[in-house]
C-alpha atoms as a PDB file:
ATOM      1  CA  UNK A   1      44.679 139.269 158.860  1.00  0.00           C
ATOM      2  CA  UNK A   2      40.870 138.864 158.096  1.00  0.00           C
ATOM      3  CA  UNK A   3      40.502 141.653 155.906  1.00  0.00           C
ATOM      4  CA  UNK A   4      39.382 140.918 152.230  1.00  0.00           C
ATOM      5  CA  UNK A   5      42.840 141.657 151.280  1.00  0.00           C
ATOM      6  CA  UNK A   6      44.745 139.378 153.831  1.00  0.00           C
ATOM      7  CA  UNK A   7      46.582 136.082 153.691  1.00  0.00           C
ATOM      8  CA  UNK A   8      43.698 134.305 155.205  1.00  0.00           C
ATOM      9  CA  UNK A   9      40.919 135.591 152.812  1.00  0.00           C
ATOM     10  CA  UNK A  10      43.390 134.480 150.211  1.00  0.00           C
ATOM     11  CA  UNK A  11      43.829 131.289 151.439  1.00  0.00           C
ATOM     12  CA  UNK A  12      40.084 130.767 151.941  1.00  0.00           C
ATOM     13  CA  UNK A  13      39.566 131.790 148.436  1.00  0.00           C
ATOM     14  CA  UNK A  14      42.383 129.191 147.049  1.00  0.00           C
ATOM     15  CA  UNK A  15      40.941 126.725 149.073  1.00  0.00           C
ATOM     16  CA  UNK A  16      37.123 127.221 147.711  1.00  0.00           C
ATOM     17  CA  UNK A  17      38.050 127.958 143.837  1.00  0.00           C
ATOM     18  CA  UNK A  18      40.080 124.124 144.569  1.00  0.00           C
ATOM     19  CA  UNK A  19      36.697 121.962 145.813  1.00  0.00           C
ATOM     20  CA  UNK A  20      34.825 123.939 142.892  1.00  0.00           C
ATOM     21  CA  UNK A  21      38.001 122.902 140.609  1.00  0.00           C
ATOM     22  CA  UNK A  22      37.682 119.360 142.085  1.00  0.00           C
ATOM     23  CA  UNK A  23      33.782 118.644 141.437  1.00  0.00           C
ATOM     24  CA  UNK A  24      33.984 120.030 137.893  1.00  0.00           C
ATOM     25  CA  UNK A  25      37.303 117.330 137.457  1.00  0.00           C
ATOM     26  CA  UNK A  26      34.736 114.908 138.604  1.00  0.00           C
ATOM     27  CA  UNK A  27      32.114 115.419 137.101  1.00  0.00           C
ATOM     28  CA  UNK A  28      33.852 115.870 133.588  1.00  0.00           C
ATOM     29  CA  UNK A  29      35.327 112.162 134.064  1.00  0.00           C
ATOM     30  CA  UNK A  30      32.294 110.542 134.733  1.00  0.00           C
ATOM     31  CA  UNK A  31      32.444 109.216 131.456  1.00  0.00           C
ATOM     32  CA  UNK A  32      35.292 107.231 130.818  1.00  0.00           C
ATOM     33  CA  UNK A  33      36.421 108.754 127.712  1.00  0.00           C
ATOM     34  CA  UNK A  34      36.409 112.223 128.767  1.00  0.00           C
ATOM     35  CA  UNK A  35      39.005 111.560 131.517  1.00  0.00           C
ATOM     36  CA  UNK A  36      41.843 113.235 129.620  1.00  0.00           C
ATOM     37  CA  UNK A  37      39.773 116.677 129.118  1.00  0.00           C
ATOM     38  CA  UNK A  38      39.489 116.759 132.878  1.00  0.00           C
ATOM     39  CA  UNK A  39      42.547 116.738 133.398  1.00  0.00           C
ATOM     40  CA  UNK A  40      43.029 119.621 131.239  1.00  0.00           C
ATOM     41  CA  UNK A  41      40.185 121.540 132.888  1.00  0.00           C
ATOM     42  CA  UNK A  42      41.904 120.975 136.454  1.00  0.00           C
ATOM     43  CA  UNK A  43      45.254 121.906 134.964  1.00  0.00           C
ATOM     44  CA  UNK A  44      43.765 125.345 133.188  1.00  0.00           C
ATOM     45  CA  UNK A  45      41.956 125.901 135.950  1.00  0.00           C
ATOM     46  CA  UNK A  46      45.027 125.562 138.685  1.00  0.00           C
ATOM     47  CA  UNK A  47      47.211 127.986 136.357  1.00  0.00           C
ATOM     48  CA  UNK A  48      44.217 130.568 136.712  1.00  0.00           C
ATOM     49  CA  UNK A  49      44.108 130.011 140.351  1.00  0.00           C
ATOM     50  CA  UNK A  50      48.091 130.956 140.338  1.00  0.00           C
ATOM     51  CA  UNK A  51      47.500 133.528 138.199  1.00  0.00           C
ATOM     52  CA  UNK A  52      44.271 135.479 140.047  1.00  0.00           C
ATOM     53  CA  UNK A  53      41.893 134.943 136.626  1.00  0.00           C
ATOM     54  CA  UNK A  54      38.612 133.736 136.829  1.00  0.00           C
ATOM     55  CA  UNK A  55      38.526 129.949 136.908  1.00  0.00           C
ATOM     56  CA  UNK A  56      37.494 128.332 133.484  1.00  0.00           C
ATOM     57  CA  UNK A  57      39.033 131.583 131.596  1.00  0.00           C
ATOM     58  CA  UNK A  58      40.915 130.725 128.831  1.00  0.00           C
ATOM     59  CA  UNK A  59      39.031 127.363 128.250  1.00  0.00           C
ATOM     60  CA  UNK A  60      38.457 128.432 124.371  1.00  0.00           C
ATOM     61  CA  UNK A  61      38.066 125.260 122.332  1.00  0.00           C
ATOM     62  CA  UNK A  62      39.270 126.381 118.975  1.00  0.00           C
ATOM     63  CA  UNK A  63      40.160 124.281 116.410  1.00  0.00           C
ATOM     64  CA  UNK A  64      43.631 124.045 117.206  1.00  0.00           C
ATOM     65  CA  UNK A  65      43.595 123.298 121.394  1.00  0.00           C
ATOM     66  CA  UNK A  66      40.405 120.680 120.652  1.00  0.00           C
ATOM     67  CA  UNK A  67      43.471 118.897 118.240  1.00  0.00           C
ATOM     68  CA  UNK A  68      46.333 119.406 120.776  1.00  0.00           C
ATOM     69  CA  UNK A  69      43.740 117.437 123.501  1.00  0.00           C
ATOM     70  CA  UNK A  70      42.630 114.898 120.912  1.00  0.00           C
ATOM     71  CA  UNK A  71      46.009 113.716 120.621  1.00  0.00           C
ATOM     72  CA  UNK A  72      46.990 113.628 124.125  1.00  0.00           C
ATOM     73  CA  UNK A  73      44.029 112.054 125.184  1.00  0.00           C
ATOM     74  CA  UNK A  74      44.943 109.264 122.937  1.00  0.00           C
ATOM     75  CA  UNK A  75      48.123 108.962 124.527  1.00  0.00           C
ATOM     76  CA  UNK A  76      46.802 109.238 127.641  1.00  0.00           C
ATOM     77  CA  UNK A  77      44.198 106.491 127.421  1.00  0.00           C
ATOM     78  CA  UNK A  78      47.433 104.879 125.946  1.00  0.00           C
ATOM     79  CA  UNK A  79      49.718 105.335 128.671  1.00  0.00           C
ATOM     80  CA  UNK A  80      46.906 104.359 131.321  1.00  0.00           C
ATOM     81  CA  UNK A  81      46.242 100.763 129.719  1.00  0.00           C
ATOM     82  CA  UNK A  82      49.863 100.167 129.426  1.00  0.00           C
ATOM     83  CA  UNK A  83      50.548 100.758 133.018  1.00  0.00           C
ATOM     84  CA  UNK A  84      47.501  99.435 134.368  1.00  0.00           C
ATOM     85  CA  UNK A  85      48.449  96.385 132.875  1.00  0.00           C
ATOM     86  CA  UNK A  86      52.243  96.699 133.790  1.00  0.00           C
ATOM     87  CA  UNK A  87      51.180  97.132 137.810  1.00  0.00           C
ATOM     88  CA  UNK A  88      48.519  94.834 137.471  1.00  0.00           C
ATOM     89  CA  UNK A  89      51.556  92.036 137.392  1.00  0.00           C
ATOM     90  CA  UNK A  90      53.426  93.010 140.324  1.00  0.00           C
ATOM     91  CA  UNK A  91      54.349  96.145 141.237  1.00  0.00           C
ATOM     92  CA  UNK A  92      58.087  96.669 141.709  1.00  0.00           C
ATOM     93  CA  UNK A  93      60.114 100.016 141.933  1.00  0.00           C
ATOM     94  CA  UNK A  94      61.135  99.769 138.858  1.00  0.00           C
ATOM     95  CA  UNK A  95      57.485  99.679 137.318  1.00  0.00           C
ATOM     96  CA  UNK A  96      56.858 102.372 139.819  1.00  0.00           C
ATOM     97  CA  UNK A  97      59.710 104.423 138.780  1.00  0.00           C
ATOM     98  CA  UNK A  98      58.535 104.057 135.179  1.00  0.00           C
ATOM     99  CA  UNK A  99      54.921 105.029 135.877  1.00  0.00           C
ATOM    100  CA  UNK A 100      55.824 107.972 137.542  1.00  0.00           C
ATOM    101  CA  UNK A 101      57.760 108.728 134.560  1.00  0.00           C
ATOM    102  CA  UNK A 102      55.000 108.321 132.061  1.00  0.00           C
ATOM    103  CA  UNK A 103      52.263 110.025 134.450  1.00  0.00           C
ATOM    104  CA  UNK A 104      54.819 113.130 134.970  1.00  0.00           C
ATOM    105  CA  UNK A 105      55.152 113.554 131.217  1.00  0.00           C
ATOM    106  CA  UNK A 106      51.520 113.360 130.470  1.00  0.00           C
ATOM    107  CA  UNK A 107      50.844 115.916 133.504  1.00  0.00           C
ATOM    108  CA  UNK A 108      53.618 118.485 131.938  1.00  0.00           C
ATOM    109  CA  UNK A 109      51.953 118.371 128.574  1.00  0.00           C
ATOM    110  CA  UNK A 110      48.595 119.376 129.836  1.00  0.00           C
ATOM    111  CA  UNK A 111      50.032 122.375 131.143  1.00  0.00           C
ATOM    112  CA  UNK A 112      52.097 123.006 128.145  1.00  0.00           C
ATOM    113  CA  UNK A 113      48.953 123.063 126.047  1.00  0.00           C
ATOM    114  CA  UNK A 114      47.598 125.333 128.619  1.00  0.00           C
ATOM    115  CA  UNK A 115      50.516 127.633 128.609  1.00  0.00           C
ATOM    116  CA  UNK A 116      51.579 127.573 125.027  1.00  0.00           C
ATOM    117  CA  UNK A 117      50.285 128.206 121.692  1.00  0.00           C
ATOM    118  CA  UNK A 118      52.864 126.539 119.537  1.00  0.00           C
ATOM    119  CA  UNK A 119      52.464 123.201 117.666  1.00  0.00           C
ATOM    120  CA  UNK A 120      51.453 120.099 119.223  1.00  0.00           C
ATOM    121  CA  UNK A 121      55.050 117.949 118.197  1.00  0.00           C
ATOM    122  CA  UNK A 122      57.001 120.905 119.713  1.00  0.00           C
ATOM    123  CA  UNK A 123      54.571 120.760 123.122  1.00  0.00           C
ATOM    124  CA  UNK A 124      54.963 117.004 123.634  1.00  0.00           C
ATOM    125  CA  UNK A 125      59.093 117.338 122.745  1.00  0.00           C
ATOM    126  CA  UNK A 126      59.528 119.619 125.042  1.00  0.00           C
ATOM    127  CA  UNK A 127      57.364 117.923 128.067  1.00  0.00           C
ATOM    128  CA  UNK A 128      59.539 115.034 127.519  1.00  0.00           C
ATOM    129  CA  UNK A 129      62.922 116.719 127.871  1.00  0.00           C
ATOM    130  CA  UNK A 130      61.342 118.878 130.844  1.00  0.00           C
ATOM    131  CA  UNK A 131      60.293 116.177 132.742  1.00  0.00           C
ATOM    132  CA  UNK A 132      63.771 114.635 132.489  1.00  0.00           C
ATOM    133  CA  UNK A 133      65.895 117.456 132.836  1.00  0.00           C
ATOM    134  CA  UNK A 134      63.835 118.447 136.038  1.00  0.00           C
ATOM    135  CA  UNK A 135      63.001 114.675 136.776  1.00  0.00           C
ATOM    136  CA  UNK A 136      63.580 115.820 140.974  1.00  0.00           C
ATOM    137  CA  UNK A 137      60.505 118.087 140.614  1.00  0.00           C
ATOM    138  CA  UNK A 138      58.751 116.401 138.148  1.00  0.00           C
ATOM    139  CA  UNK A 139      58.884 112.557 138.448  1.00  0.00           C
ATOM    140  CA  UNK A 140      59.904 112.195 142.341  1.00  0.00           C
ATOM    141  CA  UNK A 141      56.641 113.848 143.361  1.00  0.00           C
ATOM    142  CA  UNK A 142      54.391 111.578 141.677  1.00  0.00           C
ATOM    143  CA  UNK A 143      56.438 108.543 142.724  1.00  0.00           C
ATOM    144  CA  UNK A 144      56.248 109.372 146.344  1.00  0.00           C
ATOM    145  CA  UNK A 145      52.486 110.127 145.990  1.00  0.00           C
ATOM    146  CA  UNK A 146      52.307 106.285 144.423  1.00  0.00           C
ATOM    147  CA  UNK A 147      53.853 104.728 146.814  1.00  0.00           C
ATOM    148  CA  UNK A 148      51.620 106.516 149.462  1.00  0.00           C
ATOM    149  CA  UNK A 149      48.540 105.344 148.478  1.00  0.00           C
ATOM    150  CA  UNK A 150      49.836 102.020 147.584  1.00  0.00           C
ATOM    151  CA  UNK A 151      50.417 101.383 151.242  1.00  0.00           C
ATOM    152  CA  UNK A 152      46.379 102.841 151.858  1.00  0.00           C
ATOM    153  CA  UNK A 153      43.220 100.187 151.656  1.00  0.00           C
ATOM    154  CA  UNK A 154      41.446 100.260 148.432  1.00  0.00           C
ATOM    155  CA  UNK A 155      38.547 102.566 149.705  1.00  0.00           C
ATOM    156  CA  UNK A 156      41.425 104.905 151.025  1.00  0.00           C
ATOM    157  CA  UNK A 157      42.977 104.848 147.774  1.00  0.00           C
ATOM    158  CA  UNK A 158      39.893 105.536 146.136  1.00  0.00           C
ATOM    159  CA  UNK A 159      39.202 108.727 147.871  1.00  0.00           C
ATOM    160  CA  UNK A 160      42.646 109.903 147.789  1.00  0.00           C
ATOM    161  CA  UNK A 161      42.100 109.791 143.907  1.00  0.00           C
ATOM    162  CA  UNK A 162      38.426 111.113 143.676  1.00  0.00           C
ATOM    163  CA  UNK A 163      39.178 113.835 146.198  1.00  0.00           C
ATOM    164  CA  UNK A 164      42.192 115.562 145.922  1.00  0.00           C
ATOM    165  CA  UNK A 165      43.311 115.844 141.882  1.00  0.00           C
ATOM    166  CA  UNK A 166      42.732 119.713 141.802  1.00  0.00           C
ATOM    167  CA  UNK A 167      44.749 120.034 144.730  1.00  0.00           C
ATOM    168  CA  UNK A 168      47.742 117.693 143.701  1.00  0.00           C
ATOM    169  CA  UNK A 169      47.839 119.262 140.299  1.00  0.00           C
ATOM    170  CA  UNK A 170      47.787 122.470 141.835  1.00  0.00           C
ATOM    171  CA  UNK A 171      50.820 122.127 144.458  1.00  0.00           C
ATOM    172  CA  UNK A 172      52.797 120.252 141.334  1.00  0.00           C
ATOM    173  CA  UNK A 173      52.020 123.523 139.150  1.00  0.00           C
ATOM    174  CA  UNK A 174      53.400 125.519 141.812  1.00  0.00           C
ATOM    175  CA  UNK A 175      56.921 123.892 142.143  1.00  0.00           C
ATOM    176  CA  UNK A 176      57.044 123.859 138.368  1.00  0.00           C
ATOM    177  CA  UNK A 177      56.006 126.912 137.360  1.00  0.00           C
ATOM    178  CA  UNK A 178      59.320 129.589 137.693  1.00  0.00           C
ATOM    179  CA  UNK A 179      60.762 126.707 135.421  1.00  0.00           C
ATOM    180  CA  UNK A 180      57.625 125.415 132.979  1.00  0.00           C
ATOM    181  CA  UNK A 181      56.697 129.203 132.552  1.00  0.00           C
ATOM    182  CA  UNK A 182      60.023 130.488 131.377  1.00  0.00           C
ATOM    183  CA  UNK A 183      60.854 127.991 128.147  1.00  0.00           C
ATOM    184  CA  UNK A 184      62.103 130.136 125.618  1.00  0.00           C
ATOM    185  CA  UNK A 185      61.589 128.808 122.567  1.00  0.00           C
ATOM    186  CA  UNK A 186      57.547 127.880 122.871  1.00  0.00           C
ATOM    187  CA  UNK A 187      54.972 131.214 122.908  1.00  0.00           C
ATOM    188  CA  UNK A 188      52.619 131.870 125.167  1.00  0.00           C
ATOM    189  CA  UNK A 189      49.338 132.338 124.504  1.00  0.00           C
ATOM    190  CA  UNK A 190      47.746 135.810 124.404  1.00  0.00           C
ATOM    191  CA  UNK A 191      45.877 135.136 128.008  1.00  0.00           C
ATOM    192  CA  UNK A 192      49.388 134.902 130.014  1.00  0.00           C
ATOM    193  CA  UNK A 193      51.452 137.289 127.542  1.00  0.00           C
ATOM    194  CA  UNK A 194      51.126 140.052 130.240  1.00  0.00           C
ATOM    195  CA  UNK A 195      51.305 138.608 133.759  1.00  0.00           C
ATOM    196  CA  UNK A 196      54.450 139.382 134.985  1.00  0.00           C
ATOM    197  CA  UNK A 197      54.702 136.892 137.408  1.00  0.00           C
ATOM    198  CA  UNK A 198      54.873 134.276 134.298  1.00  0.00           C
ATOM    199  CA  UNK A 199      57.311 136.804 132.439  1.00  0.00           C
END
């Protein structure tokens, strides 16, 4: 059981490369604008994690993956003013349901990137029909994780979002990842070509 190669040392090891995973998120978002490749680092690194590599392997910014982040940071920076603004009126389950949508989407096509090589149109089509063709394992998790820390004080609610991002993204990869892993028409890039577990 506590043997280098047993569940617990395993575990342990998860657990560590996560609060590494965690701080680097933070730190990377400390400025504002750089909030969106955080969220790429703490999605690359959580499919590494998976996957047994080392943590920040992979993280090559070529030309093409610095362009594929460009533009989804500008939609997410998008998407976060709009529904800032749109709970900042009065948050009802519809706006909730919406949000969850929107944050879903965005969190799909950070791994896509990750995953995939092909173009960035194709990436962001294909997040969008993923996250509403498997809306139950893609939408509903982020929704009930909004409404539990809209019921939490505002320091609560702070350190549920500074604190655990690694970890969310993480579990979320996990009960995507038979499905996200296996779309047949986008390539994978050379790094995940040949793990079997993603074949």
């Amino acid at each position: 059981m506590f043997s280098i190669d047993g569940k617990f040392y395993e575990i342990l090891s998860i657990i560590t490369q996560l609060i590494i995973l965690n701080i680097l998120g933070v730190i990377f978002a400390i400025p504002v604008i750089t909030i969106p490749f955080s969220i790429f680092i703490l999605c690359q690194g959580g499919i590494n994690i998976k996957y047994d590599l080392k943590l920040l392997k992979s993280i090559k910014l070529d030309k093409q993956l610095i362009v594929k982040i460009l533009v989804l940071a500008g939609i997410t920076i998008c998407a976060f003013l709009f529904m800032g603004n749109l709970l900042y009126h009065g948050s009802v389950f519809p706006d909730f349901v919406l949000c969850s949508f929107i944050l879903s989407f965005i969190v799909i096509s950070y791994f896509m990137i990750c995953v995939y090589s092909d173009k960035t149109f194709l990436l962001l089509r294909s997040a969008f029909f993923y996250t509403v063709v498997y809306f139950y394992k893609t939408v509903l998790p982020i929704f009930g994780f909004m409404l539990l820390i809209t019921f939490q004080g505002d320091f609560k609610r702070f350190m549920a979002l500074l604190a655990i991002p690694a970890v969310y993204l993480y579990l979320f990869f996990l009960l995507n990842y038979k499905t996200l892993t296996h779309i047949k028409w986008l390539k994978k890039r050379e790094i995940y070509k040949d793990i079997s577990d993603i074949e």
